[in-house]
Protein backbone atom coordinates (compact mmCIF):
# COMPACT_ATOMS: atom_id res chain seq x y z
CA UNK A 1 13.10 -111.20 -34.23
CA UNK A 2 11.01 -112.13 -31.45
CA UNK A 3 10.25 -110.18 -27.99
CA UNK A 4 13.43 -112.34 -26.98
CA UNK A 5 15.52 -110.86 -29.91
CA UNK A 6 17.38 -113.82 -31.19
CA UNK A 7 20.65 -113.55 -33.38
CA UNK A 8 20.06 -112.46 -36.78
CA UNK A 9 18.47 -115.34 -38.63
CA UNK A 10 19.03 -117.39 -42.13
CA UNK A 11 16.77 -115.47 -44.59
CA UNK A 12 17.88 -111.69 -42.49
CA UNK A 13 21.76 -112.51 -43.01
CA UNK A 14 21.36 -113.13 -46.86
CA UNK A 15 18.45 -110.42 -47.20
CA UNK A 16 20.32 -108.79 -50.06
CA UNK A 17 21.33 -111.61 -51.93
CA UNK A 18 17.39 -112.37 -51.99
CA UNK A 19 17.03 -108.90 -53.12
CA UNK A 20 18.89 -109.08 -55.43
CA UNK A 21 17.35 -112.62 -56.65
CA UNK A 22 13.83 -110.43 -56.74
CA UNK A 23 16.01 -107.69 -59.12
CA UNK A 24 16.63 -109.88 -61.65
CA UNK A 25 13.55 -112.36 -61.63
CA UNK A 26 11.83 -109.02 -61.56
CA UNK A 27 13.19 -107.86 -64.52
CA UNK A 28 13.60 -110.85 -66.37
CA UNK A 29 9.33 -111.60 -65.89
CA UNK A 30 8.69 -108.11 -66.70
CA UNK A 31 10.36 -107.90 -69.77
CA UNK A 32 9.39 -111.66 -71.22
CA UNK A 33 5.78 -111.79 -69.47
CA UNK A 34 4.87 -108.00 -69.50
CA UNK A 35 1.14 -108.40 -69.14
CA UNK A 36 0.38 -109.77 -65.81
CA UNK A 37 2.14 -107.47 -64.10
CA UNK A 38 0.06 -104.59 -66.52
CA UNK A 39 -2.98 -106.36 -64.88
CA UNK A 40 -2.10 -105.86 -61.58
CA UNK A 41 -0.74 -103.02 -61.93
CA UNK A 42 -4.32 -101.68 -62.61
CA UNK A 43 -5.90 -103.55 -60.02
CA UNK A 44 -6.67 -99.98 -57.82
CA UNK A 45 -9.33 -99.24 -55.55
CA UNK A 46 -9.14 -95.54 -54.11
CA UNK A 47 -5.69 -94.93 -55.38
CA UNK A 48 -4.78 -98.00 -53.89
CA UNK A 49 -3.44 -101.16 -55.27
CA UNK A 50 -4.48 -103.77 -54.09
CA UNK A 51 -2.23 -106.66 -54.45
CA UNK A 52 0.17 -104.52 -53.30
CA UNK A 53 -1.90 -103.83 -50.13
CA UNK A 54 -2.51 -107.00 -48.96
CA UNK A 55 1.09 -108.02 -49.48
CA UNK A 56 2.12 -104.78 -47.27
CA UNK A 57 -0.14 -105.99 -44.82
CA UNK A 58 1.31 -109.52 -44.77
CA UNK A 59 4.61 -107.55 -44.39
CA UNK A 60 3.64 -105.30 -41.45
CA UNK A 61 1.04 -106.53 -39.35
CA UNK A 62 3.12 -109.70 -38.10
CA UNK A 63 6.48 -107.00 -37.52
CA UNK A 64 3.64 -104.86 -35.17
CA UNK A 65 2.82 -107.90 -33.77
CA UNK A 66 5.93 -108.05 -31.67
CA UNK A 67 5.38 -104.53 -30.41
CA UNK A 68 3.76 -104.18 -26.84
CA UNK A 69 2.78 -100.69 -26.85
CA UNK A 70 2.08 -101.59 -22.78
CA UNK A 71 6.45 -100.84 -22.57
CA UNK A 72 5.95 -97.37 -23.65
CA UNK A 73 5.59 -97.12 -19.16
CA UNK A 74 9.52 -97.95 -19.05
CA UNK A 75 10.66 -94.73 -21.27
CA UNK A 76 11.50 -93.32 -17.53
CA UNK A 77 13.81 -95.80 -16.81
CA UNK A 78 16.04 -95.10 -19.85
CA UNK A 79 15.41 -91.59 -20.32
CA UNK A 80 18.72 -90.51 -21.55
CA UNK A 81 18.77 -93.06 -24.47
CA UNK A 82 14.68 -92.61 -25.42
CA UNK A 83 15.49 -88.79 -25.72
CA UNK A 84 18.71 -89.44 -28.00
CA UNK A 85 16.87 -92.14 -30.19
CA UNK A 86 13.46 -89.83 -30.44
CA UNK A 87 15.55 -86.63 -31.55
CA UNK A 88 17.56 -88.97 -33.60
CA UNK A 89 14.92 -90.46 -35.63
CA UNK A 90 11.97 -87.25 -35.54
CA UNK A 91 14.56 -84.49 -35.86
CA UNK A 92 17.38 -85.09 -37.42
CA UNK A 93 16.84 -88.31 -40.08
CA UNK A 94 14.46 -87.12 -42.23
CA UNK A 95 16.05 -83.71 -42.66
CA UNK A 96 19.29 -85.26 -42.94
CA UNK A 97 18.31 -87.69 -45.62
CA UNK A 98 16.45 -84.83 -47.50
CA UNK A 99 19.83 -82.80 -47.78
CA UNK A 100 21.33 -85.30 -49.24
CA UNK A 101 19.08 -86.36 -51.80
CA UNK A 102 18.85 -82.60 -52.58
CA UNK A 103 23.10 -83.14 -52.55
CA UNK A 104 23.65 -85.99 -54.45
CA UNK A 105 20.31 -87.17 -56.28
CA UNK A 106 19.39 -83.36 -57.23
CA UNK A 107 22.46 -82.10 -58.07
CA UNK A 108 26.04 -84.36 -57.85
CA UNK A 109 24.30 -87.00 -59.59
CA UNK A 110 21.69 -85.16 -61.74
CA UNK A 111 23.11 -84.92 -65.05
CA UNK A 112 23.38 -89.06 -65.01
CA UNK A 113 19.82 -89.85 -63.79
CA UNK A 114 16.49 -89.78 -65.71
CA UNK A 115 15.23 -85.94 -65.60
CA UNK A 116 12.15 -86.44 -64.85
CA UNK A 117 12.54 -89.32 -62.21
CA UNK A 118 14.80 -86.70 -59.85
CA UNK A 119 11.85 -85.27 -57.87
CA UNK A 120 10.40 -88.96 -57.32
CA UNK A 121 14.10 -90.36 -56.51
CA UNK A 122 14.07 -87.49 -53.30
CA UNK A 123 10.66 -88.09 -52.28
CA UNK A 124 11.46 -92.24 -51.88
CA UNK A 125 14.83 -91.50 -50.15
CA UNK A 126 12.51 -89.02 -47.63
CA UNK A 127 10.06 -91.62 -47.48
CA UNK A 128 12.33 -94.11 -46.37
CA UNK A 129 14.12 -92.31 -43.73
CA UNK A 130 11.07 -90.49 -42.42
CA UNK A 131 9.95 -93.53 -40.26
CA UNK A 132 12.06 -95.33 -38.35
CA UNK A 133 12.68 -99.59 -38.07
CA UNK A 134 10.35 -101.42 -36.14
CA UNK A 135 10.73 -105.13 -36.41
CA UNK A 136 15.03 -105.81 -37.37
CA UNK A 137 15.55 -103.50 -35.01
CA UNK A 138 15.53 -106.57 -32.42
CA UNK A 139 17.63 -108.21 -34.26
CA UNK A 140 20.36 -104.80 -34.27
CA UNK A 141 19.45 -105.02 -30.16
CA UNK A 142 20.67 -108.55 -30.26
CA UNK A 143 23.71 -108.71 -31.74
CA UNK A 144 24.55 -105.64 -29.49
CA UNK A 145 23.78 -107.23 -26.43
CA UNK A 146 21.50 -104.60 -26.15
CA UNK A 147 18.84 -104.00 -23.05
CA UNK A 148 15.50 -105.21 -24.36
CA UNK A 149 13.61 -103.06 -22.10
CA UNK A 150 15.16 -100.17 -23.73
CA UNK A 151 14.74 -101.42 -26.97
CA UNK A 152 10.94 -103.22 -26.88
CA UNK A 153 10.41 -99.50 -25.39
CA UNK A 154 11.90 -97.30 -28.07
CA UNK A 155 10.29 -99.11 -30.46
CA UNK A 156 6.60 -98.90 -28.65
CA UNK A 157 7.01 -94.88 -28.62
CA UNK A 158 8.25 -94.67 -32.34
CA UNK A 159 5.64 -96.51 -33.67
CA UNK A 160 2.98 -93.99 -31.44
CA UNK A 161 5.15 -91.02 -32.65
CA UNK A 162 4.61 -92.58 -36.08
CA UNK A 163 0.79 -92.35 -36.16
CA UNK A 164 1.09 -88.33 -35.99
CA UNK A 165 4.35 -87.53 -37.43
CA UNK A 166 4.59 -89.35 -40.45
CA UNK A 167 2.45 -87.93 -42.30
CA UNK A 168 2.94 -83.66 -41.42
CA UNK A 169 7.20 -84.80 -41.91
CA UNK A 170 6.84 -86.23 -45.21
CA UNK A 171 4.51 -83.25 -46.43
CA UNK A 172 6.32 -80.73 -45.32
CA UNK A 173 10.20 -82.13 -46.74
CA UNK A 174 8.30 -82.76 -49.74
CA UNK A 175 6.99 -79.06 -49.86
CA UNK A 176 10.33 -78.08 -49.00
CA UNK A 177 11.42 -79.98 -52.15
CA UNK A 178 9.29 -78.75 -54.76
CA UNK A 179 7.56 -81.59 -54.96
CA UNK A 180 3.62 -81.94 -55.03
CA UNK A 181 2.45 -83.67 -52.04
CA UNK A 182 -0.74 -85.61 -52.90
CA UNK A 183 -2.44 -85.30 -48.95
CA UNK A 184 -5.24 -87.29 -49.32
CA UNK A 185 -3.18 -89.93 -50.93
CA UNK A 186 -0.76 -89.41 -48.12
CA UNK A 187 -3.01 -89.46 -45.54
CA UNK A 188 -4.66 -92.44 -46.50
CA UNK A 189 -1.24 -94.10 -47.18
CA UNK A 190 -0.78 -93.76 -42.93
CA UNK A 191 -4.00 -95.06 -42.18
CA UNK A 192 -4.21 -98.20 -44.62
CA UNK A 193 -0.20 -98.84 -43.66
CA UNK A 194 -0.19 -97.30 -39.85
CA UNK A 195 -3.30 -97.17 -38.60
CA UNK A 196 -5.48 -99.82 -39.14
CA UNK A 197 -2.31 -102.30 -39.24
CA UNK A 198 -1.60 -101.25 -35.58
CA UNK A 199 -4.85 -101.76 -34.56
CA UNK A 200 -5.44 -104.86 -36.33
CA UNK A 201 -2.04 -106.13 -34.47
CA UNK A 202 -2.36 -104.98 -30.82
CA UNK A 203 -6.47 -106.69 -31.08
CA UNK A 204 -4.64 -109.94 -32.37
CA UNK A 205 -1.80 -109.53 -29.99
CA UNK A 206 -3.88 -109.77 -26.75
CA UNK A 207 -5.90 -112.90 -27.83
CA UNK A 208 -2.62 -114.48 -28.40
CA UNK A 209 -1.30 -113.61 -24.86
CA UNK A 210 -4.44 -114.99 -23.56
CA UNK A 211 -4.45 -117.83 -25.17
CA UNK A 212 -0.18 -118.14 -24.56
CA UNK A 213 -0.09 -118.90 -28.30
CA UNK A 214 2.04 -115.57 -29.43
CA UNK A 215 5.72 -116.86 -29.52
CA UNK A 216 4.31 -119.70 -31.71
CA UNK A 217 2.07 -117.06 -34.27
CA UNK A 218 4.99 -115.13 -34.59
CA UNK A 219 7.62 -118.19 -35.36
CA UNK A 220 4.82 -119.21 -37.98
CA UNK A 221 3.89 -115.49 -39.69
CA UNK A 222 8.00 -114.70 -40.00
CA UNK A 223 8.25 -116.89 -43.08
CA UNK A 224 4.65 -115.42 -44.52
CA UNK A 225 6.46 -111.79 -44.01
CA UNK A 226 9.47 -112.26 -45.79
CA UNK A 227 7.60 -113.96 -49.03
CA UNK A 228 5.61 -111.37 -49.23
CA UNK A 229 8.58 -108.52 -48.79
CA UNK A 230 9.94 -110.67 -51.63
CA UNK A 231 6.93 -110.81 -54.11
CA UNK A 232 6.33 -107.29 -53.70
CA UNK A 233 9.74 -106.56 -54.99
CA UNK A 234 9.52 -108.86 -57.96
CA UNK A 235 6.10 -106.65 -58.92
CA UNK A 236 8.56 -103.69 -58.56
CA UNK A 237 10.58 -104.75 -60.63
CA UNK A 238 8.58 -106.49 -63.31
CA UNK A 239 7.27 -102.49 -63.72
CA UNK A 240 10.79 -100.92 -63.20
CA UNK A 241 12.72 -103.60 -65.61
CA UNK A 242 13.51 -100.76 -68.47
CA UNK A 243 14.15 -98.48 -66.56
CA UNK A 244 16.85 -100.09 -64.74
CA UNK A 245 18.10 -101.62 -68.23
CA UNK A 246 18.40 -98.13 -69.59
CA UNK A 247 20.09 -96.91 -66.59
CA UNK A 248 21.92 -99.38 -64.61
CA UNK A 249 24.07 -96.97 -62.56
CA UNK A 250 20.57 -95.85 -60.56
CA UNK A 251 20.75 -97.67 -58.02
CA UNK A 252 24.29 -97.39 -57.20
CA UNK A 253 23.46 -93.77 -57.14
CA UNK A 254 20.58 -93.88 -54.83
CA UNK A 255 22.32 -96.02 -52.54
CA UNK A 256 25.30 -93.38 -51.84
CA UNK A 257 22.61 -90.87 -49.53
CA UNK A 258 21.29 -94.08 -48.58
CA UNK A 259 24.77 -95.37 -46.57
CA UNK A 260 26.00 -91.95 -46.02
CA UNK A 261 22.64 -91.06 -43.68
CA UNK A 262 22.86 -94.81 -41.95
CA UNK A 263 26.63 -94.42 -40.70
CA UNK A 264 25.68 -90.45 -39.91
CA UNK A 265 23.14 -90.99 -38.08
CA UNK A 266 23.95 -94.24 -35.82
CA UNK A 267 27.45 -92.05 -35.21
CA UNK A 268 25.31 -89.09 -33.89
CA UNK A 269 22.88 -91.29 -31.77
CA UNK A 270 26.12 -93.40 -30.44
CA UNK A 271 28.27 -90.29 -29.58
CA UNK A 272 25.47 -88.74 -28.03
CA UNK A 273 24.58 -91.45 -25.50
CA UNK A 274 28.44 -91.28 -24.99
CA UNK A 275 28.26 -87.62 -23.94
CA UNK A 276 25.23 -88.48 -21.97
CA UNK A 277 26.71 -91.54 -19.85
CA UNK A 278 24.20 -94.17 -21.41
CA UNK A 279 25.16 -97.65 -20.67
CA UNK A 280 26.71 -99.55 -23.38
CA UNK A 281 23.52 -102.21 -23.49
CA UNK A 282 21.25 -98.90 -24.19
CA UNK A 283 23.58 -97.21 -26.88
CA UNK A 284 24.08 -99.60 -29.28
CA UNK A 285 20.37 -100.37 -30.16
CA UNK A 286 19.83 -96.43 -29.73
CA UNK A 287 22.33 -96.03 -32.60
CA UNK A 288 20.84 -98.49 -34.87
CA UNK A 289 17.20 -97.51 -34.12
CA UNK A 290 18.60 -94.00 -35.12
CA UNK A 291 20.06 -95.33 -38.60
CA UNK A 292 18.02 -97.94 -39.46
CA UNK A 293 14.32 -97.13 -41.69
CA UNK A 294 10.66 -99.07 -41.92
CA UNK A 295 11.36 -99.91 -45.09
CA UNK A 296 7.80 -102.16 -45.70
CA UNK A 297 6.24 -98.65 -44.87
CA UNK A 298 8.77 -96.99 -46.71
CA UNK A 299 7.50 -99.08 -50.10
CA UNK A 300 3.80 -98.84 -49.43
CA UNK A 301 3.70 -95.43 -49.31
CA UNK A 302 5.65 -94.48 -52.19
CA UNK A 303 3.57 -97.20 -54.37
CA UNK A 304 0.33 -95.75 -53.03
CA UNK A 305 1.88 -92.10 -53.68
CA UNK A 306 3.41 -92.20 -56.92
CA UNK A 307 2.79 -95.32 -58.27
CA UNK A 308 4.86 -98.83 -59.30
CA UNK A 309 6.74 -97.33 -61.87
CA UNK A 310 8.56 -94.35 -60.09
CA UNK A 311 12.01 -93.30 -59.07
CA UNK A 312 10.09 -92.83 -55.61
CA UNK A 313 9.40 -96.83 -55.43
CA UNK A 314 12.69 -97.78 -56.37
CA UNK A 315 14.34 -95.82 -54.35
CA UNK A 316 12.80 -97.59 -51.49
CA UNK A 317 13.75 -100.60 -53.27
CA UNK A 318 16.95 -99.70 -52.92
CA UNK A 319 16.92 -99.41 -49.46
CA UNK A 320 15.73 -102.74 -48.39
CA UNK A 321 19.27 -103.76 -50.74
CA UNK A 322 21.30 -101.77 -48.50
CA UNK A 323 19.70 -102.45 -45.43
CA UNK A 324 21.54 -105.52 -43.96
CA UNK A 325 24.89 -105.06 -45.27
CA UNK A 326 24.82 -101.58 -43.92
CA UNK A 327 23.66 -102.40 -40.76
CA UNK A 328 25.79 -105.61 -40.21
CA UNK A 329 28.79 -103.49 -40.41
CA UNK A 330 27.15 -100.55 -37.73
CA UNK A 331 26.48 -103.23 -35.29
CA UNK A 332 30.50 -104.33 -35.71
CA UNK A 333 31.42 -100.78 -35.05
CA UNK A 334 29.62 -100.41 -32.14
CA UNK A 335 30.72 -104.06 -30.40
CA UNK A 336 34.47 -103.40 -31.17
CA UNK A 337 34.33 -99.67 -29.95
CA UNK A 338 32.43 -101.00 -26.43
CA UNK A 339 35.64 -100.30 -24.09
CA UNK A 340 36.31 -96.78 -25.88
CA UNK A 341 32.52 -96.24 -25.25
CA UNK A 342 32.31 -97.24 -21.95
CA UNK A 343 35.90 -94.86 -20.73
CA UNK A 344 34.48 -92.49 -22.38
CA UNK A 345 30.62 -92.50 -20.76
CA UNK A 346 31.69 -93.35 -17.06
CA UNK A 347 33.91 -90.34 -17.26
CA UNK A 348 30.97 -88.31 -18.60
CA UNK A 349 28.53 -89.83 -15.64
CA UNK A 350 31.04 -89.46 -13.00
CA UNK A 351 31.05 -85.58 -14.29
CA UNK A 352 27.21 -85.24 -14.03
């Protein structure tokens, strides 16, 4: 996951098995020790909590640390691939995912969720596709054999798209749903979890570069990340623990939109660079910068928004169990599909 983009590593391959470790110490704490997660729980500032703040920090501020927002200057180079992967992830993805929670979480699967969890369930399934991956996504690039040009620069304009659109996207799907949108919670969410994190990380970023100590701060912060992805999802769970034991079908329900949006939209990003005569290097980590979500973001937001206990947080939850699984198997598409790809887009390009 560095600027490099190494192969998938240890703790990334077996994400979901640690997830799933999280689920059930999670539960077990919450139901045995139930009062120091109460405690924390309350620990708010502002509508904010604040162990879970400076855990989401720990989480995103080393991923934006591997961002040079000074690659945004080579979005020319790969134009046809930037333009797929923007109108991917800003135009279609959230909308996308918000039909199908509407499909499946609002009405398919309705009559076998909580009632009044199934306007919290849509918002976290919006929230988690309405920002798209920042740090795996080098990993996804990787394991394509993807450029890293293309990629460090698709990532450096999503995360700048991200300061502005997050916010007006996720209001306005969760007007569209009925659902009360809480702006000034919102808003702050994107400047606590956006904002300040970005800023914070491109300050630290150039004193690393001039000191040439960068490669080594992120090799040492990558570890720090993942605990405290990991901790945060035992505090999920040590709130969510009844919920989950009443109804243990939940999150096999949430995760159907979940996959369905991932394969949809890495096959309408890959097709689309196909039709456009994108080289193979730039279409694979289009398509999984198209599928894949910010899921640290994704959490933060829908903790600071509707609190530990909601349908909204586990649903983002359930994301982050999906994630690599899901992904592994877009990235196998895409490598064993390269010579249909590649007919396909010099035919297109010799067309043009």
């Amino acid at each position: 996951m560095t600027e490099s983009a190494p192969g998938i590593g240890f703790f990334e391959r077996y994400l979901t098995l640690w997830v799933a470790l999280c689920i059930v110490a999670g539960i077990g704490l919450g139901t045995m020790v139930p009062a120091p997660f109460h405690l924390l729980g309350e620990l708010n500032l502002a509508q904010v909590n604040l162990p879970v703040a400076v855990l989401i920090w720990l989480m995103i501020v080393p991923m934006l640390l591997r961002v040079d927002f000074g690659a945004i200057g080579q979005v020319a180079r790969h134009w046809r691939g930037i333009a797929v992967t923007v109108g991917v992830n800003w135009l279609v993805k959230p909308f996308s995912m918000a039909l199908l929670g509407w499909l499946f979480i609002g009405f398919l699967f309705r009559p076998y969720l909580p009632a009044g969890q199934i306007d919290s369930y849509i918002a976290g399934l919006i929230l988690l596709a309405a920002a798209p991956c920042t740090a795996m996504v080098f990993v996804w690039s990787g394991l394509t054999n993807g450029e890293p040009n293309f990629t460090l620069s698709q990532v450096a304009l999503n995360d700048a798209i991200m300061v502005v659109a997050f916010a007006p996207i996720v209001g306005l799907l969760l007007g569209l749903s009925a659902i009360t949108v809480p702006w000034n919670t919102l808003l702050l969410s994107v400047v606590l979890y956006i904002v300040v994190p970005v800023i914070a990380a491109q300050l630290w970023r150039r004193v690393l570069l001039a000191r040439g100590t960068l490669d080594g701060m992120l090799a040492a912060l990558h570890p720090v990340s993942l605990c405290a992805l990991l901790a945060t999802l035992v505090l999920l769970f040590g709130f969510q623990g009844g919920q989950i034991l009443a109804q243990p079908l939940v999150i096999l329900m949430l995760a159907v939109p979940i996959i369905i949006q991932v394969y949809l939209n890495a096959g309408i990003a890959y097709l689309a660079n196909r039709q456009c005569g994108s080289a193979h290097s730039v279409a694979g980590p289009s398509a999984l910068i198209g599928a894949s979500n910010f899921f640290e973001l994704a959490v933060a937001a829908a903790i600071s928004l509707f609190g530990f206990q909601s349908g909204a947080a586990l649903a983002t939850v359930v994301g982050v169990l999906v994630e690599v699984p899901v992904m592994l198997s877009v990235v196998a598409i895409v490598m064993r599909s390269r010579a249909w790809y590649e007919r396909g887009a010099a035919r297109h390009r010799s067309r043009a």
